[in-house]
N, C-alpha and C. Protein backbone atom coordinates (compact mmCIF):
# COMPACT_ATOMS: atom_id res chain seq x y z
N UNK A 1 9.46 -23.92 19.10
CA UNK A 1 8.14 -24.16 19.65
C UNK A 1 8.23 -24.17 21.17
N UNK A 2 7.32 -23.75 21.76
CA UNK A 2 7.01 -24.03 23.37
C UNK A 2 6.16 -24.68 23.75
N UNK A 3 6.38 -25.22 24.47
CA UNK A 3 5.92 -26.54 25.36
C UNK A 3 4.60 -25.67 26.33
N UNK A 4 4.58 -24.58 26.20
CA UNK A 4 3.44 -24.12 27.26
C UNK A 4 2.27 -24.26 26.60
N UNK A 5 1.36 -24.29 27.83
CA UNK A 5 0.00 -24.38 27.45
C UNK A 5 -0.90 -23.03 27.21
N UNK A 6 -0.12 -21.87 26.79
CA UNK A 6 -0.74 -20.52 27.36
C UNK A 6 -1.51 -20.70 25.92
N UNK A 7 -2.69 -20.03 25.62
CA UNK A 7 -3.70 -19.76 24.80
C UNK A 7 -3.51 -18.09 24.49
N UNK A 8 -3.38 -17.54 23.50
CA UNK A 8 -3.56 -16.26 23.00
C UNK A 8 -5.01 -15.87 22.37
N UNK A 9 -5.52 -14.80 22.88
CA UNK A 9 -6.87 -14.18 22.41
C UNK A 9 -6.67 -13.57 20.95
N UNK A 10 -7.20 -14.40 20.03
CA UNK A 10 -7.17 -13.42 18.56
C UNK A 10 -8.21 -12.96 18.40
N UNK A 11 -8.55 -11.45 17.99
CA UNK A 11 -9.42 -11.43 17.83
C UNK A 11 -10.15 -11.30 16.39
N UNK A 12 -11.57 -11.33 16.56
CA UNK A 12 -12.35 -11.71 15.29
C UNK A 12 -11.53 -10.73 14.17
N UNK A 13 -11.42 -10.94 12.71
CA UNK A 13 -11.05 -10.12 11.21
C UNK A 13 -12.35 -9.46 11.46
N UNK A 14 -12.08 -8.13 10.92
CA UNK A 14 -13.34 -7.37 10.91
C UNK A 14 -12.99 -6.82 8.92
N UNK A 15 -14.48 -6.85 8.58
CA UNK A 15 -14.39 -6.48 7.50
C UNK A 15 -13.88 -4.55 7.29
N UNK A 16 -13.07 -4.53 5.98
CA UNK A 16 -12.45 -3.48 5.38
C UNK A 16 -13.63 -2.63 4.46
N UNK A 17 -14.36 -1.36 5.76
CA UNK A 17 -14.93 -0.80 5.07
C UNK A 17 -14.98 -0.07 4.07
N UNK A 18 -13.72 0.67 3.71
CA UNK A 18 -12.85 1.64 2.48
C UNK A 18 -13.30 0.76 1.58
N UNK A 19 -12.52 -0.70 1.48
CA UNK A 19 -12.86 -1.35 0.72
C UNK A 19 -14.61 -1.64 -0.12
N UNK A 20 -14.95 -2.02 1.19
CA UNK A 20 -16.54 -2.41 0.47
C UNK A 20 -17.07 -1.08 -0.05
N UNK A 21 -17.01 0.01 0.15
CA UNK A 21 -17.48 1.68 0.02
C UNK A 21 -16.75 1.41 -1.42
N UNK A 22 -15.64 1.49 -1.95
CA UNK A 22 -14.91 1.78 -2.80
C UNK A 22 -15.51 0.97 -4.09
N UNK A 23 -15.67 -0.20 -3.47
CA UNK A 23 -16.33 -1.72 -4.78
C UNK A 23 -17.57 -0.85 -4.59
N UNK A 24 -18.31 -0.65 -4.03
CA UNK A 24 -19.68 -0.40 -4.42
C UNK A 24 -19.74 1.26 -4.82
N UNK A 25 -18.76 2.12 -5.04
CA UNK A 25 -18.61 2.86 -5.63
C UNK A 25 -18.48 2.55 -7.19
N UNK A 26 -17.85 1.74 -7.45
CA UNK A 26 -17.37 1.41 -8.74
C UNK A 26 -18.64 0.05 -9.10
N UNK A 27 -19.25 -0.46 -8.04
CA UNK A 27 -20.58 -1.07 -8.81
C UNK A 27 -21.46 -0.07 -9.43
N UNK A 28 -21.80 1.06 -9.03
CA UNK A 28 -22.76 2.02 -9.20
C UNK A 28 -21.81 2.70 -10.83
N UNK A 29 -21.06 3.11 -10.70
CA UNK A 29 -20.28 3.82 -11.82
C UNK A 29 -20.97 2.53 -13.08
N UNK A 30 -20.12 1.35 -13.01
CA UNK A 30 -20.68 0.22 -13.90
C UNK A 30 -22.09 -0.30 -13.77
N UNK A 31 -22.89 -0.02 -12.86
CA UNK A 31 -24.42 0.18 -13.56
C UNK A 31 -24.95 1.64 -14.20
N UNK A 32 -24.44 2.61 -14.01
CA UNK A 32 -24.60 4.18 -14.60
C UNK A 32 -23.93 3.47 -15.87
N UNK A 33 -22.83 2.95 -16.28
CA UNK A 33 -22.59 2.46 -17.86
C UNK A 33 -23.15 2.27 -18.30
N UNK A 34 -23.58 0.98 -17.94
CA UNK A 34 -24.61 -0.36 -18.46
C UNK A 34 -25.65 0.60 -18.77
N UNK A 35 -26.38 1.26 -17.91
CA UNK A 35 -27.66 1.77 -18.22
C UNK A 35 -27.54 2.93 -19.20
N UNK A 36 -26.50 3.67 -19.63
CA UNK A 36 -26.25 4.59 -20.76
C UNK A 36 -25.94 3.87 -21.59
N UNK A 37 -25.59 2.59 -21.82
CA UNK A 37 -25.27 1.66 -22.67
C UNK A 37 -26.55 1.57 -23.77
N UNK A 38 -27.21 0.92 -22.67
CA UNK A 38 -29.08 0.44 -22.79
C UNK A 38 -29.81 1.24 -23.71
N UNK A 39 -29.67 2.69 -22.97
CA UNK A 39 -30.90 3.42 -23.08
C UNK A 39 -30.19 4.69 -23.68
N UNK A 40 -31.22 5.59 -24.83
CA UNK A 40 -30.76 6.59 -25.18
C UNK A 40 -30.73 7.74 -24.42
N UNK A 41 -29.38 8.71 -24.20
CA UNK A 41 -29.40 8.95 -22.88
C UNK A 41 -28.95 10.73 -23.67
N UNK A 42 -29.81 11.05 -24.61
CA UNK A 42 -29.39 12.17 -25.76
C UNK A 42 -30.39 12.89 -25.04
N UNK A 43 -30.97 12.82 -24.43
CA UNK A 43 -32.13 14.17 -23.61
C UNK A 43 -31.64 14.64 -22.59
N UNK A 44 -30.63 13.81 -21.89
CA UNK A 44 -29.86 14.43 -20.63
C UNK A 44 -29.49 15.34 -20.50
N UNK A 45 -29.36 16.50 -20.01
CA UNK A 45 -29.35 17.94 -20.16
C UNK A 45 -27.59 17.78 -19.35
N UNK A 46 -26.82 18.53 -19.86
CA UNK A 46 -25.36 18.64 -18.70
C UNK A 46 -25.58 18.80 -17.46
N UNK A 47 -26.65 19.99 -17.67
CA UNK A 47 -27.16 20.48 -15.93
C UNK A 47 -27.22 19.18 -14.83
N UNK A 48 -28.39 17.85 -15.54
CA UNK A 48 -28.41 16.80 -14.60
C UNK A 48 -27.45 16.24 -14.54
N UNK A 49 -26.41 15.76 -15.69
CA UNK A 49 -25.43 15.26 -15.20
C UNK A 49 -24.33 15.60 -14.41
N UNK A 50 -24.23 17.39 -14.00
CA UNK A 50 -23.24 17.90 -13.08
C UNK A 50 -24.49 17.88 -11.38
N UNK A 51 -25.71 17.75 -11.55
CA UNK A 51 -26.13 17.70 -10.27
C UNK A 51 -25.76 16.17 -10.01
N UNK A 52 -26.43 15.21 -10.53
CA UNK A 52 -26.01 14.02 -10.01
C UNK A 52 -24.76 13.73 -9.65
N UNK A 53 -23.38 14.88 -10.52
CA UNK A 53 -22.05 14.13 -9.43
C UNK A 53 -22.37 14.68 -8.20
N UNK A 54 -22.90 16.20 -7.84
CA UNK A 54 -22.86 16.90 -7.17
C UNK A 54 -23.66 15.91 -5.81
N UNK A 55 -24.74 15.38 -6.51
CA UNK A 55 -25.42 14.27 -5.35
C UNK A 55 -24.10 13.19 -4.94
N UNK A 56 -23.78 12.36 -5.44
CA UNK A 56 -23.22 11.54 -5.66
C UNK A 56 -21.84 11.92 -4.64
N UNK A 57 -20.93 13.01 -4.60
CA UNK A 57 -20.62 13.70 -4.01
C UNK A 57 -20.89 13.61 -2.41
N UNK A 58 -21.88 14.19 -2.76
CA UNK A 58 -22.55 14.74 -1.16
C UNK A 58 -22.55 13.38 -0.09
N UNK A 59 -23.24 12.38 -1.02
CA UNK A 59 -23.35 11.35 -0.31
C UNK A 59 -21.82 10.32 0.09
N UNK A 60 -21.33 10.67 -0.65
CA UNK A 60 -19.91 10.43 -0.64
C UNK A 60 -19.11 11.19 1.00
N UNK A 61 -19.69 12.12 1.01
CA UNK A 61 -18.83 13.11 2.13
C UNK A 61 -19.90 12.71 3.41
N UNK A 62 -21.47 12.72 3.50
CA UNK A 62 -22.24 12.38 4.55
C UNK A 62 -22.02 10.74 5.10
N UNK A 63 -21.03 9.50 4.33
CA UNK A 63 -20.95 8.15 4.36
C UNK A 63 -19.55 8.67 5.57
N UNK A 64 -18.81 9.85 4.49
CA UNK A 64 -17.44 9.76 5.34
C UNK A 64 -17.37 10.28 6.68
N UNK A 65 -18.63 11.37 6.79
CA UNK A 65 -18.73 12.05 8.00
C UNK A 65 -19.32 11.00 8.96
N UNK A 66 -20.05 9.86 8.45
CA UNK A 66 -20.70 8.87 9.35
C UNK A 66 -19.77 7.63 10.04
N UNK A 67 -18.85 7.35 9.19
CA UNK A 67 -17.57 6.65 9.51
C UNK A 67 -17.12 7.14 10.43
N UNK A 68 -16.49 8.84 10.41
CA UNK A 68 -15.36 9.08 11.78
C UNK A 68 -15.95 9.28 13.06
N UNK A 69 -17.77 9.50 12.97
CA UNK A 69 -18.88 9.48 13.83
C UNK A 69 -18.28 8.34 14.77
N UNK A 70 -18.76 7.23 13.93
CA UNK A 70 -18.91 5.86 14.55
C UNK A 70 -17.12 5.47 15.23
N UNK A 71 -16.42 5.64 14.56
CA UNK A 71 -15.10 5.59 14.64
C UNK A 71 -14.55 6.04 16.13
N UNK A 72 -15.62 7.41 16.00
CA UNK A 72 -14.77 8.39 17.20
C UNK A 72 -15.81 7.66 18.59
N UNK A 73 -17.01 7.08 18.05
CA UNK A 73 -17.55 6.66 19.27
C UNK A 73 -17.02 5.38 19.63
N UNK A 74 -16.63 3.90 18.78
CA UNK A 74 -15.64 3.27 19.14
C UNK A 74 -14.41 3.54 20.16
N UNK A 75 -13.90 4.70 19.84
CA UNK A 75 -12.45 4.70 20.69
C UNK A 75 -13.39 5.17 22.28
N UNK A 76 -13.86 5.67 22.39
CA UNK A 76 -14.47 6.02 23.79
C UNK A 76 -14.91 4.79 24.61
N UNK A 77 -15.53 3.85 23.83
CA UNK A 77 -15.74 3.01 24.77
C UNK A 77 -14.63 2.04 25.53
């Protein structure tokens, strides 16, 4: 231990966005269950179910393109 009085700056935990993106990826998957669970889901054509990954997707890649956005404007300042 040291006897000095020096104070170190910690700074604030910042939350783990991968993380929260990832859980609320997998909330949405387990409400898409639940709700095919529920409901009869025999009219669904394949077609919608390959556009919705295709959405699902997209939005997936426009979250990631918005991250290295913000990311890359962080390091500048």
């Amino acid at each position: 231990m040291s006897d000095s009085t020096e104070t170190t700056t910690v700074e604030p935990l910042k939350p783990r966005v991968g993380t929260i993106v990832w859980g609320a990826v997998l909330l949405v998957v387990a409400a898409v269950t639940l709700f095919a669970s529920q409901v009869d889901v025999g009219a669904v054509t394949p077609e919608a179910v390959v556009w919705s990954v295709v959405a699902f997707g997209a939005v997936l890649v426009l979250a990631g393109i918005a991250t290295a956005v913000v990311r890359a404007a962080r390091r500048t300042e």
